[in-house]
PDB file of N, CA and C in Angstrom:
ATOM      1  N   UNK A   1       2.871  19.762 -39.877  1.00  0.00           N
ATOM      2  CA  UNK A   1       2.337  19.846 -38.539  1.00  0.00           C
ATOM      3  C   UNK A   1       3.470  20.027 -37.524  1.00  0.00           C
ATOM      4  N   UNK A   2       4.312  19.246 -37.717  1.00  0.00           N
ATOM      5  CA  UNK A   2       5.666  19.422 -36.930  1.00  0.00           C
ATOM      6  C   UNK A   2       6.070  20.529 -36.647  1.00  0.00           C
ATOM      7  N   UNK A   3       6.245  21.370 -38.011  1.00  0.00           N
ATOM      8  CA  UNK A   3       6.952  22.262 -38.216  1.00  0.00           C
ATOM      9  C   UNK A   3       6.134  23.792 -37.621  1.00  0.00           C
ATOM     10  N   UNK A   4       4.658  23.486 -37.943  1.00  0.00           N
ATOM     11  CA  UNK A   4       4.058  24.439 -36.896  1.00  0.00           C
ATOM     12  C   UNK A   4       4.555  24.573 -35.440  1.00  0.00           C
ATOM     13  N   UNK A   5       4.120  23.194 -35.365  1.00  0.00           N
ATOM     14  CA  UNK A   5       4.565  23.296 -33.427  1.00  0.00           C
ATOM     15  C   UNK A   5       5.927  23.940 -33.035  1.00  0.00           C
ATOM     16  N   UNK A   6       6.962  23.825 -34.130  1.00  0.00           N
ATOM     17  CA  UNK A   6       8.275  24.291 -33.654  1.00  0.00           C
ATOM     18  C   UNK A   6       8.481  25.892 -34.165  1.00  0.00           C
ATOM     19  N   UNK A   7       7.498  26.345 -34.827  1.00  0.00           N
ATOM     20  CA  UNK A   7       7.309  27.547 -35.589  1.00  0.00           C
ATOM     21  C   UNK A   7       7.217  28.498 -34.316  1.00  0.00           C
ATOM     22  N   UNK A   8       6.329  27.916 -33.030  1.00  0.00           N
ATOM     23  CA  UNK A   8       5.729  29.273 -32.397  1.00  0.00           C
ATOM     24  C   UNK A   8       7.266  29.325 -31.588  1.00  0.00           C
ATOM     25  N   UNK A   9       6.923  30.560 -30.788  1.00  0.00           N
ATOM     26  CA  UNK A   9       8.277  31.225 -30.151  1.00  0.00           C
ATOM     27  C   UNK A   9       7.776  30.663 -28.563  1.00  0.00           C
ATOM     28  N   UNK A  10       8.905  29.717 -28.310  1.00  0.00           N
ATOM     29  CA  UNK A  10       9.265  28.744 -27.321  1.00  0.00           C
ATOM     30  C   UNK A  10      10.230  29.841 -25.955  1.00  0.00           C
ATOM     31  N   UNK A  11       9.455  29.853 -25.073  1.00  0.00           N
ATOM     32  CA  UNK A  11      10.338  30.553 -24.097  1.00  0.00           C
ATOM     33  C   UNK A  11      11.264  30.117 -23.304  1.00  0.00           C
ATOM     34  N   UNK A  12      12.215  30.530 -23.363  1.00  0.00           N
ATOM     35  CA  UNK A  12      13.873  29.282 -22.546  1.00  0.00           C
ATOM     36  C   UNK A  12      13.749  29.657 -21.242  1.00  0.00           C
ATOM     37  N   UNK A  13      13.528  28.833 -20.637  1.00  0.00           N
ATOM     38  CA  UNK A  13      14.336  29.145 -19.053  1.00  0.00           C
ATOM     39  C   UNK A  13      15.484  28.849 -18.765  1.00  0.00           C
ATOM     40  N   UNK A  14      16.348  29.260 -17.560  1.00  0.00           N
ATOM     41  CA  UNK A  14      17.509  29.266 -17.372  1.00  0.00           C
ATOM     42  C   UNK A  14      17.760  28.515 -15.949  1.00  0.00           C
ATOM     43  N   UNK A  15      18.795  27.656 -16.066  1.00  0.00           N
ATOM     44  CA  UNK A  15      19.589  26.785 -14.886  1.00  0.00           C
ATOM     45  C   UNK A  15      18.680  26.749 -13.638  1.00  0.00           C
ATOM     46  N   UNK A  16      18.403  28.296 -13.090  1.00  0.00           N
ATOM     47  CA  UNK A  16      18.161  28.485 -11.678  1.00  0.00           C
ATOM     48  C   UNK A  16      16.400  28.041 -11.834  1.00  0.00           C
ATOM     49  N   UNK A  17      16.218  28.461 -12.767  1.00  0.00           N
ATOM     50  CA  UNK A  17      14.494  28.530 -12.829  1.00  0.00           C
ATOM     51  C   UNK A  17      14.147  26.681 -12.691  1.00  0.00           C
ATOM     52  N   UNK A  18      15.260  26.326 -14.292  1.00  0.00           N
ATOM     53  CA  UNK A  18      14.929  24.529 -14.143  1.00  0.00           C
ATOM     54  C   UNK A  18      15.266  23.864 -12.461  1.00  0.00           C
ATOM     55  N   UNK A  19      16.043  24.400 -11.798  1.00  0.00           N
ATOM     56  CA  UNK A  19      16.488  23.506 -10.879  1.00  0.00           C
ATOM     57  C   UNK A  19      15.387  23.753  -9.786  1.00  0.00           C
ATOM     58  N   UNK A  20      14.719  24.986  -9.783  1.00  0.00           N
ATOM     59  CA  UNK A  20      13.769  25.591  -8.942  1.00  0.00           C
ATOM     60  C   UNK A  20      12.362  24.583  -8.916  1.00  0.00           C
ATOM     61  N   UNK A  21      12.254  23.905 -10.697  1.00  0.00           N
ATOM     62  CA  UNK A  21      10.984  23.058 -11.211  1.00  0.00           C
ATOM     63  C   UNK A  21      11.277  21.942 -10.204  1.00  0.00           C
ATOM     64  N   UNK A  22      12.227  21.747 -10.444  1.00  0.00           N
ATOM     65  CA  UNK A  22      12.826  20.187 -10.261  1.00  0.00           C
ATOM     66  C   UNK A  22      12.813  19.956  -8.876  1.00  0.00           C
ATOM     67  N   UNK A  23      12.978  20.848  -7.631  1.00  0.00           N
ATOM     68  CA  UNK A  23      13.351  20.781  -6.856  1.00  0.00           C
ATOM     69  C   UNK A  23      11.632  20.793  -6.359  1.00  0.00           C
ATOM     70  N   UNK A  24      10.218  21.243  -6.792  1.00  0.00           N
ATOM     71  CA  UNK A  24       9.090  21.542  -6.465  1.00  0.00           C
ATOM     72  C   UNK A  24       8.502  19.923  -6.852  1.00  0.00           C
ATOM     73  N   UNK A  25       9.099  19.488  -8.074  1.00  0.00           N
ATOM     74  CA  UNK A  25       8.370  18.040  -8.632  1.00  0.00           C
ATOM     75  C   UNK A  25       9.280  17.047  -7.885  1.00  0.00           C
ATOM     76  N   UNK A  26      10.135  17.185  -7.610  1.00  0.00           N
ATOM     77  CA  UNK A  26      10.629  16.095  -6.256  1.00  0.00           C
ATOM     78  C   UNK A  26      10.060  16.022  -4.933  1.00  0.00           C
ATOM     79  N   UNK A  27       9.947  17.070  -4.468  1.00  0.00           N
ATOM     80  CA  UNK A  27       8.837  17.399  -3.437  1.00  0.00           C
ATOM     81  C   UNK A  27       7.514  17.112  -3.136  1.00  0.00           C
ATOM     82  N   UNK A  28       6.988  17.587  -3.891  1.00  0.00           N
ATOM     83  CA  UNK A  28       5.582  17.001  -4.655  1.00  0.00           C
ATOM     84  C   UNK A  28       5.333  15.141  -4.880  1.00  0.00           C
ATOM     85  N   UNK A  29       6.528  15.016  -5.240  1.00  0.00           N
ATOM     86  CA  UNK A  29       6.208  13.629  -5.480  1.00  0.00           C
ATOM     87  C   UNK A  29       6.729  12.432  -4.590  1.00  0.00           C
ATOM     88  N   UNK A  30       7.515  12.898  -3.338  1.00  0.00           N
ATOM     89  CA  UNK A  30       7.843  12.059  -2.254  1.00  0.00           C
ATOM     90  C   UNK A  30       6.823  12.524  -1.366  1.00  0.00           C
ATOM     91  N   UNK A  31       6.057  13.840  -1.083  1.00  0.00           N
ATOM     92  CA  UNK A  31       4.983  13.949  -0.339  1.00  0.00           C
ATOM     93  C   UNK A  31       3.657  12.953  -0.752  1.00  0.00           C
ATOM     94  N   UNK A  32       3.442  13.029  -2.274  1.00  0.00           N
ATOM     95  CA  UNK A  32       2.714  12.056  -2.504  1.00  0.00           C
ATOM     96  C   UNK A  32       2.695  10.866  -2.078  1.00  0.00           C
ATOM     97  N   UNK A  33       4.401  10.196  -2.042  1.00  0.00           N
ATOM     98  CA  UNK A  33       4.159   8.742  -1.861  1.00  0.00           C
ATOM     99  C   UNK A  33       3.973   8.894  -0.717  1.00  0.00           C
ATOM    100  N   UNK A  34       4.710   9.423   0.271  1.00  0.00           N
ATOM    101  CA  UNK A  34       4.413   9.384   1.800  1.00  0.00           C
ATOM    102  C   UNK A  34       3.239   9.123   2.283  1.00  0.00           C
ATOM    103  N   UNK A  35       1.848  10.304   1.684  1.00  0.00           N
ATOM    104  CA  UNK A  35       1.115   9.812   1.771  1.00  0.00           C
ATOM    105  C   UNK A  35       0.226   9.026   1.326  1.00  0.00           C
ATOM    106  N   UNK A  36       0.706   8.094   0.686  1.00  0.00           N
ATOM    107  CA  UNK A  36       0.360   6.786  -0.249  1.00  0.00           C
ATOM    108  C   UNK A  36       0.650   5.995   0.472  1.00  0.00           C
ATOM    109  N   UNK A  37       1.560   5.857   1.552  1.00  0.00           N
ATOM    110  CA  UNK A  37       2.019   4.713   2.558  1.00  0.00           C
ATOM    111  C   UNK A  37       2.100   4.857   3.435  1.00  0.00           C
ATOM    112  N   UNK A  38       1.293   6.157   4.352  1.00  0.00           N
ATOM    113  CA  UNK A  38       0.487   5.938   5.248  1.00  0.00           C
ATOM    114  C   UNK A  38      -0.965   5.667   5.364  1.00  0.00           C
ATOM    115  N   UNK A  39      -1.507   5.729   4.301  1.00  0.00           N
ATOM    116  CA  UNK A  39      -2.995   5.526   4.375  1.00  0.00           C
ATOM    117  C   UNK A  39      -3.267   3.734   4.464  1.00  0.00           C
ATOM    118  N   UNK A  40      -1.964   3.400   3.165  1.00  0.00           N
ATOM    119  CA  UNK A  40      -1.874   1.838   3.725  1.00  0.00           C
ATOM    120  C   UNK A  40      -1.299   1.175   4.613  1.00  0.00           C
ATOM    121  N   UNK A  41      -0.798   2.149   5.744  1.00  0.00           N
ATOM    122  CA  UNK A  41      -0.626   1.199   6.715  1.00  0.00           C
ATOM    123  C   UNK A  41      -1.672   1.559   7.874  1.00  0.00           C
ATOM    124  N   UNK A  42      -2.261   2.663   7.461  1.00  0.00           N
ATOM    125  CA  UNK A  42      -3.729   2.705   8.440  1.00  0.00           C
ATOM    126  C   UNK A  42      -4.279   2.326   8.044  1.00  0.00           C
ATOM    127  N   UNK A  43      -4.671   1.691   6.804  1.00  0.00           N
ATOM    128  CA  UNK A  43      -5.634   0.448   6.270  1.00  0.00           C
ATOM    129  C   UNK A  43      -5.069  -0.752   7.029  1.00  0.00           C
ATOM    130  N   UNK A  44      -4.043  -0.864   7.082  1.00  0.00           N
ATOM    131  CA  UNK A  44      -3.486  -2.247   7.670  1.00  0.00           C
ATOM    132  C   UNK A  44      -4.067  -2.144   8.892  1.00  0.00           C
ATOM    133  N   UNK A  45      -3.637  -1.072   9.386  1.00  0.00           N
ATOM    134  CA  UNK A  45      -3.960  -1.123  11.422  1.00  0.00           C
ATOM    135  C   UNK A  45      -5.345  -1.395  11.236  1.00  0.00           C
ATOM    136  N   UNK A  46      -6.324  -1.329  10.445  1.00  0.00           N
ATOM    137  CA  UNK A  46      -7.479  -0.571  10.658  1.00  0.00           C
ATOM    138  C   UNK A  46      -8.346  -2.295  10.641  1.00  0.00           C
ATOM    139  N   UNK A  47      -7.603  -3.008   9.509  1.00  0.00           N
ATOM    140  CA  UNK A  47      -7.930  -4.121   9.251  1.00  0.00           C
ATOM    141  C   UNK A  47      -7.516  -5.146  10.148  1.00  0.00           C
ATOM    142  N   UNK A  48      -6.149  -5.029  11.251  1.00  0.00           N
ATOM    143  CA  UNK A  48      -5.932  -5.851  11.790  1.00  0.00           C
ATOM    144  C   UNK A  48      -6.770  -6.168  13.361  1.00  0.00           C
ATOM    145  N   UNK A  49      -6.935  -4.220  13.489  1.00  0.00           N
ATOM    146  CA  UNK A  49      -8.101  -4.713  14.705  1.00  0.00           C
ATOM    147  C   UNK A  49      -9.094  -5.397  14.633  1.00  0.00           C
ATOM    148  N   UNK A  50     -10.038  -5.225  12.957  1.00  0.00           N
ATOM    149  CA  UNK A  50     -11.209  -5.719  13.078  1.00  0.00           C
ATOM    150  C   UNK A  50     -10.864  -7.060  13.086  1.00  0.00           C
ATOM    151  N   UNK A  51     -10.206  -7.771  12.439  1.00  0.00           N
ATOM    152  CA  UNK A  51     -10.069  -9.434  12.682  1.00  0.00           C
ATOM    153  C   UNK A  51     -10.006  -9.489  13.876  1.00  0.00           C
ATOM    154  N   UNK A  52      -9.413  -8.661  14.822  1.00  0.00           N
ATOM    155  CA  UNK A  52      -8.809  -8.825  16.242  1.00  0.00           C
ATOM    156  C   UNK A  52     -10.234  -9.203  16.891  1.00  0.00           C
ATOM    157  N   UNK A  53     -10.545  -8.273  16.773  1.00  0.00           N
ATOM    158  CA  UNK A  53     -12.192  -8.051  17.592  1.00  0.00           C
ATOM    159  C   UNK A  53     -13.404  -8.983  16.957  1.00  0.00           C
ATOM    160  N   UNK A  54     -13.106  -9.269  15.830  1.00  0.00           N
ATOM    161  CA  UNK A  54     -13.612 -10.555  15.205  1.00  0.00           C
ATOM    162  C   UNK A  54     -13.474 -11.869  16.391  1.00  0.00           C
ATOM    163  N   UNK A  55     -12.074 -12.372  15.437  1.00  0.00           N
ATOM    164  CA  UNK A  55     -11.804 -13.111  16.724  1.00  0.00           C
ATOM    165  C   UNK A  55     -12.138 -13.230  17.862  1.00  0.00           C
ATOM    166  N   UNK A  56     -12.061 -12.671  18.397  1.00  0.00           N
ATOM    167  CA  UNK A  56     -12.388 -12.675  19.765  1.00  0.00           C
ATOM    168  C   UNK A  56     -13.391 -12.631  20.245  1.00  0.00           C
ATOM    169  N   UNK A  57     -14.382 -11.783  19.226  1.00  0.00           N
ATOM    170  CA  UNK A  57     -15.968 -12.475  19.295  1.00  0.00           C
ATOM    171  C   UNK A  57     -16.268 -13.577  19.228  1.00  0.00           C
ATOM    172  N   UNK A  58     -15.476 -14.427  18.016  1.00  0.00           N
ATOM    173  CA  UNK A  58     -16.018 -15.857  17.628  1.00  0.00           C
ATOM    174  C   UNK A  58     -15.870 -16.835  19.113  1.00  0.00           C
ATOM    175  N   UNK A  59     -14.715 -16.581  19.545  1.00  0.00           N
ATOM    176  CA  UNK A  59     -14.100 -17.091  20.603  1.00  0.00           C
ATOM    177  C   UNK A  59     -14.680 -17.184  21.252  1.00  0.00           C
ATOM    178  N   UNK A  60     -15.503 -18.122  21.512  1.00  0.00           N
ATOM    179  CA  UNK A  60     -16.117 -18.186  23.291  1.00  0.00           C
ATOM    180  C   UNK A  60     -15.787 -19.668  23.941  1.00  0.00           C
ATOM    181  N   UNK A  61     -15.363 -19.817  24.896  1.00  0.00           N
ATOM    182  CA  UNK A  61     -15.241 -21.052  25.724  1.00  0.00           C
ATOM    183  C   UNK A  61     -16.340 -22.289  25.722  1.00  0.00           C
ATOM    184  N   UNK A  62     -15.457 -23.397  25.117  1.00  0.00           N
ATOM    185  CA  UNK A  62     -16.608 -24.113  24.701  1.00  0.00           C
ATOM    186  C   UNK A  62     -16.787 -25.264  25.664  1.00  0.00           C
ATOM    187  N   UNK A  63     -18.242 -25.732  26.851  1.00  0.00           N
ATOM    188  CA  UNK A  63     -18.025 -26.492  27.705  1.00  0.00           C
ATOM    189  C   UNK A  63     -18.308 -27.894  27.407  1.00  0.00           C
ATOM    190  N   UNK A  64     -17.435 -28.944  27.248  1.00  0.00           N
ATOM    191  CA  UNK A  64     -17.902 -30.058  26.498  1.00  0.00           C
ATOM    192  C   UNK A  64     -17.337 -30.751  28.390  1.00  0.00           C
ATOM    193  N   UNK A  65     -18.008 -32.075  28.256  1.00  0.00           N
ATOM    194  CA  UNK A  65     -18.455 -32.739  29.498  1.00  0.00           C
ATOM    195  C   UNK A  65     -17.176 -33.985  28.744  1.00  0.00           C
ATOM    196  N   UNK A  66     -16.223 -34.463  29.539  1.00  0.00           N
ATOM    197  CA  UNK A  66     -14.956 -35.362  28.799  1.00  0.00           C
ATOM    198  C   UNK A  66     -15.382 -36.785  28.884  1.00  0.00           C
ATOM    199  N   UNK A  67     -15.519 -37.137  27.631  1.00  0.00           N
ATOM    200  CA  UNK A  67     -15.888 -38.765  27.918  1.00  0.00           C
ATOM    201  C   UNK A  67     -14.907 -39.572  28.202  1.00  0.00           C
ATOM    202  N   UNK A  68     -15.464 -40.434  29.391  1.00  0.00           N
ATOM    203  CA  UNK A  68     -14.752 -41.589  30.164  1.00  0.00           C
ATOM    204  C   UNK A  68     -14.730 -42.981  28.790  1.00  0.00           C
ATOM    205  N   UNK A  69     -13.685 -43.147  28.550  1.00  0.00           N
ATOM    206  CA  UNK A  69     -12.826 -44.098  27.817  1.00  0.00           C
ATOM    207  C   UNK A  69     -12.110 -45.237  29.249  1.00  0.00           C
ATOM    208  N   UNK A  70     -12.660 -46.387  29.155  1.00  0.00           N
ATOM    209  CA  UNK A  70     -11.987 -46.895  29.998  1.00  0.00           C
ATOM    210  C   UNK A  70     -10.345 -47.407  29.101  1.00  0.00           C
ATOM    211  N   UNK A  71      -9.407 -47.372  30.127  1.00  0.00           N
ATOM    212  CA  UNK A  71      -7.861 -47.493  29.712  1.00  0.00           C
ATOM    213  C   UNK A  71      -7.596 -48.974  29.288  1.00  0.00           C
ATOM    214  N   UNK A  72      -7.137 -49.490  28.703  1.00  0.00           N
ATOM    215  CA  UNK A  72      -6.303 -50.369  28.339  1.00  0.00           C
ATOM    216  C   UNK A  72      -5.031 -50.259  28.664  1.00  0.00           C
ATOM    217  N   UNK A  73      -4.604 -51.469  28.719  1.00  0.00           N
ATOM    218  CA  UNK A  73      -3.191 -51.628  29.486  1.00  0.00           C
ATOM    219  C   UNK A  73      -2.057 -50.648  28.235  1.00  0.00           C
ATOM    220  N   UNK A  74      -1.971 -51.016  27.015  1.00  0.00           N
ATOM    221  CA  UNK A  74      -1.346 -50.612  25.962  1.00  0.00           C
ATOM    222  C   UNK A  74      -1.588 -48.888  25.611  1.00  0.00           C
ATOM    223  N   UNK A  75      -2.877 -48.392  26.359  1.00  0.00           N
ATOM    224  CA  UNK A  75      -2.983 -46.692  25.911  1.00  0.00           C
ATOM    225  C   UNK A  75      -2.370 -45.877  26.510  1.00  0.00           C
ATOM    226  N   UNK A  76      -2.173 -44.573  26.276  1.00  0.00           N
ATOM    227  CA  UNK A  76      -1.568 -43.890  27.117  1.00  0.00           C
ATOM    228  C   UNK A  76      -2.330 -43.000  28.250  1.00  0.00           C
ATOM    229  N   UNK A  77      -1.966 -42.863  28.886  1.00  0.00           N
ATOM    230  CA  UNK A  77      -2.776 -42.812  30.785  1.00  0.00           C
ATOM    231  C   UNK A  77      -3.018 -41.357  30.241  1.00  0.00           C
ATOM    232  N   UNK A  78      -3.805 -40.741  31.541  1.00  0.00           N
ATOM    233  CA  UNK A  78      -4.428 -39.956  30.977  1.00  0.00           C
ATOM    234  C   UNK A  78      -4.101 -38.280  31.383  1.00  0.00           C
ATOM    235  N   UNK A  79      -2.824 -38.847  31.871  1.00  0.00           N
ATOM    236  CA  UNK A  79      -2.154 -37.335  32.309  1.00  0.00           C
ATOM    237  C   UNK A  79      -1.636 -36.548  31.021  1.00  0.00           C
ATOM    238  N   UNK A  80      -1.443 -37.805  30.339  1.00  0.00           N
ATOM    239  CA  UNK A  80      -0.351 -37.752  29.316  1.00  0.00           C
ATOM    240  C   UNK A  80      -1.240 -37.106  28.056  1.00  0.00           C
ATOM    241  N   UNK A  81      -2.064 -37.418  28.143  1.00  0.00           N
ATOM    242  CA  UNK A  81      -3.618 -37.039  26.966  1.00  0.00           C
ATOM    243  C   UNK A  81      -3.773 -36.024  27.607  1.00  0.00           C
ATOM    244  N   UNK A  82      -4.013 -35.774  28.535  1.00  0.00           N
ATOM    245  CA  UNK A  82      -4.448 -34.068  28.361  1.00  0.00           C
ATOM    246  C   UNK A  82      -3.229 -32.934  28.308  1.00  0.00           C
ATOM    247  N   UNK A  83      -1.674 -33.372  28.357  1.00  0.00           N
ATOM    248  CA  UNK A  83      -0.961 -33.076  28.213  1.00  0.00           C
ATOM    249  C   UNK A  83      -0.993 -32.526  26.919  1.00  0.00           C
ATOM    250  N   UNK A  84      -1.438 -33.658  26.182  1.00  0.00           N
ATOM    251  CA  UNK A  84      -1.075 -33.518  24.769  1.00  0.00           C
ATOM    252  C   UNK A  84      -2.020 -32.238  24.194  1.00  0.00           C
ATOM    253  N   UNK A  85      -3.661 -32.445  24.455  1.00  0.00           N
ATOM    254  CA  UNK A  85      -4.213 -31.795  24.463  1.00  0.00           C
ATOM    255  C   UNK A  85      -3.863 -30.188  24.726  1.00  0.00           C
ATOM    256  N   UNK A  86      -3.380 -30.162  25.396  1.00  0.00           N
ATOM    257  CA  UNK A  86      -3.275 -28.936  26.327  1.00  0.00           C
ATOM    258  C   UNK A  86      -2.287 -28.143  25.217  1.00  0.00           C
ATOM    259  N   UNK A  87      -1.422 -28.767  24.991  1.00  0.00           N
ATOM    260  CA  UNK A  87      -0.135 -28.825  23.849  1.00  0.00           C
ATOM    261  C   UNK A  87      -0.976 -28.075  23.065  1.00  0.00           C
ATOM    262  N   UNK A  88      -1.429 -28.502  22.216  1.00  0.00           N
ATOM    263  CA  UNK A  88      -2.210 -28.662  20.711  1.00  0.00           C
ATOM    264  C   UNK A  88      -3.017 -27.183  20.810  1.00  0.00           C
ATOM    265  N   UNK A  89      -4.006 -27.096  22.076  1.00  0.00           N
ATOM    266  CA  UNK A  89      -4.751 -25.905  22.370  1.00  0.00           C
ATOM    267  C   UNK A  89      -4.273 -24.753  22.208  1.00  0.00           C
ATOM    268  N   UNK A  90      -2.412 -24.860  23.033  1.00  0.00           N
ATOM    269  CA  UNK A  90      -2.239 -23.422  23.271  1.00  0.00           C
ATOM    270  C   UNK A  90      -1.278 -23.397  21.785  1.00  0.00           C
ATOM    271  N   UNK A  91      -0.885 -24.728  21.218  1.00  0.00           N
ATOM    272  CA  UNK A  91      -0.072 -24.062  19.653  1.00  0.00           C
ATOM    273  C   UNK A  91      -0.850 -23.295  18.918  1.00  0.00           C
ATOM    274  N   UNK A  92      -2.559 -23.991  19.400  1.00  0.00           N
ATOM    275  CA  UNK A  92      -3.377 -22.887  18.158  1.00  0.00           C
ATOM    276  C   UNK A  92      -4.088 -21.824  18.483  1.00  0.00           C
ATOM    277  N   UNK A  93      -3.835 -21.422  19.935  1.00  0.00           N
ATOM    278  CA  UNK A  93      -4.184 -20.198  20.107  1.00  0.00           C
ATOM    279  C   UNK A  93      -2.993 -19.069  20.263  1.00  0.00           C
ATOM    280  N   UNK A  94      -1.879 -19.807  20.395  1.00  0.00           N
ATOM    281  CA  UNK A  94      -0.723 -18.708  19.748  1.00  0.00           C
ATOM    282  C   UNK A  94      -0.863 -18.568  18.435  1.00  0.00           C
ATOM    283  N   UNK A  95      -1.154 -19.205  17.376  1.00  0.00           N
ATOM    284  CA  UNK A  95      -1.180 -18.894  16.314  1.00  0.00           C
ATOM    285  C   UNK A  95      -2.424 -18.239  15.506  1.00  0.00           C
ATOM    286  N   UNK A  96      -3.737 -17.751  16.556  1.00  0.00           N
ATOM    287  CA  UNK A  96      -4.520 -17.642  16.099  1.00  0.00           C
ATOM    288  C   UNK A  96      -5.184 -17.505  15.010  1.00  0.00           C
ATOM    289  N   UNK A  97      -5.271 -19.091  15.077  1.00  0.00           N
ATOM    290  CA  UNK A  97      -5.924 -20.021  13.727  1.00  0.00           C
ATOM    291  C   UNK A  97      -7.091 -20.033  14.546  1.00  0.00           C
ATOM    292  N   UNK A  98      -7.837 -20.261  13.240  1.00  0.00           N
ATOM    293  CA  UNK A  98      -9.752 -20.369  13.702  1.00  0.00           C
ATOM    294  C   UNK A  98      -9.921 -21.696  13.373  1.00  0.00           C
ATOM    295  N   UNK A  99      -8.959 -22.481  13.129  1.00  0.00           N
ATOM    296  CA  UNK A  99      -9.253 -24.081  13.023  1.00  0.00           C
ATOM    297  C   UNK A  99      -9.811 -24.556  14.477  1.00  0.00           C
ATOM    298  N   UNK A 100     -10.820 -25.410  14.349  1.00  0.00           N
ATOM    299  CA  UNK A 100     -11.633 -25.994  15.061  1.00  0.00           C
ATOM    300  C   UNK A 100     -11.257 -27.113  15.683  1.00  0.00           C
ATOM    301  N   UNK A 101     -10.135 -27.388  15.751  1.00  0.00           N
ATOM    302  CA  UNK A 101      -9.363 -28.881  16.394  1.00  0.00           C
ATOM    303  C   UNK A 101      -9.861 -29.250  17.452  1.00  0.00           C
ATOM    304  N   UNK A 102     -10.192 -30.710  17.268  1.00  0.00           N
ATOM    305  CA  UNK A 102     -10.401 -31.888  18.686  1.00  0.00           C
ATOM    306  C   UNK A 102      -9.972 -32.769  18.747  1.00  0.00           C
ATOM    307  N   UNK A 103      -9.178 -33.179  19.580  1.00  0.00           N
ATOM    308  CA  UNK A 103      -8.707 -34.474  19.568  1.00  0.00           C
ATOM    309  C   UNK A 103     -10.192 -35.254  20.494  1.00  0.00           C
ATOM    310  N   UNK A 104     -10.079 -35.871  19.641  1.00  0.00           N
ATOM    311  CA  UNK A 104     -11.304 -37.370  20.583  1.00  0.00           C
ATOM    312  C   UNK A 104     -10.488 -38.294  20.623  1.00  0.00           C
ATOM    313  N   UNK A 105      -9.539 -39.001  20.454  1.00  0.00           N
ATOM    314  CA  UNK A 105      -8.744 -39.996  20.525  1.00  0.00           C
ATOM    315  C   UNK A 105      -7.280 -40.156  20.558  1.00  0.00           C
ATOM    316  N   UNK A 106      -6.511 -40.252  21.550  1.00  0.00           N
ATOM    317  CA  UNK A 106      -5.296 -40.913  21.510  1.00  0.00           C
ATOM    318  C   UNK A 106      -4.640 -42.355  21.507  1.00  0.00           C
ATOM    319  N   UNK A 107      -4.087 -42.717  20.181  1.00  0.00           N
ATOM    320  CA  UNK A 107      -3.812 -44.512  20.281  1.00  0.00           C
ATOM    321  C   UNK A 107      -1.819 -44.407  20.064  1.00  0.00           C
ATOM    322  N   UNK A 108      -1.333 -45.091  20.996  1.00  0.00           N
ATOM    323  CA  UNK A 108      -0.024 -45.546  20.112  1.00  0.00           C
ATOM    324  C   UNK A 108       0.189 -46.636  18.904  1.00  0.00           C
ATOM    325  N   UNK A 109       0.758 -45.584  18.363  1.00  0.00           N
ATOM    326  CA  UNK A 109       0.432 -46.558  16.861  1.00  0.00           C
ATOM    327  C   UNK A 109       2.041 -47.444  17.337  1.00  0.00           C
TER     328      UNK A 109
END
């Protein structure tokens, strides 16, 4: 079987012709990837708006009425609590996390 396959008359190409292949399958195949890695990064864009617009749907301003805690001498006053609050709010809306955080209570431990 071998010896068939090497039996038929094999046509040679020469230097200019191979370098001519070579130079078409390099081509060919960085155009490919190119566009192999733009489609995934317009999948990326494509995916990052929709969370975007997600988000931002979920997002709506939520009006809660603040319950009066009367102070104790030992708690912390209440500039200082919504300070903290305030803190906490904007760490997790820079980080837009969809975690649901509330503080209801501040104690010094």
């Amino acid at each position: 079987m071998l010896a068939a396959l090497l039996a038929k008359d094999v046509q040679w190409i020469g230097i200019s012709d191979a370098l001519i292949y070579a130079i078409i399958g390099f081509a060919v195949t960085f155009v490919g990837i190119f566009i192999l890695i733009f489609f995934i990064w317009l999948l990326g864009k494509v995916v990052k708006q929709t969370s975007v617009a997600r988000s931002k749907k979920k997002t709506e301003p939520v009006k809660e009425t603040p319950v009066e805690v009367p102070a104790a001498s030992d708690e912390i006053g209440e500039e200082v609590r919504v300070a903290i609050i305030a803190a906490i709010a904007a760490y997790y809306a820079g980080e837009n996390s969809s975690c649901e955080f509330k503080v209801k209570r501040i104690k010094r431990i």
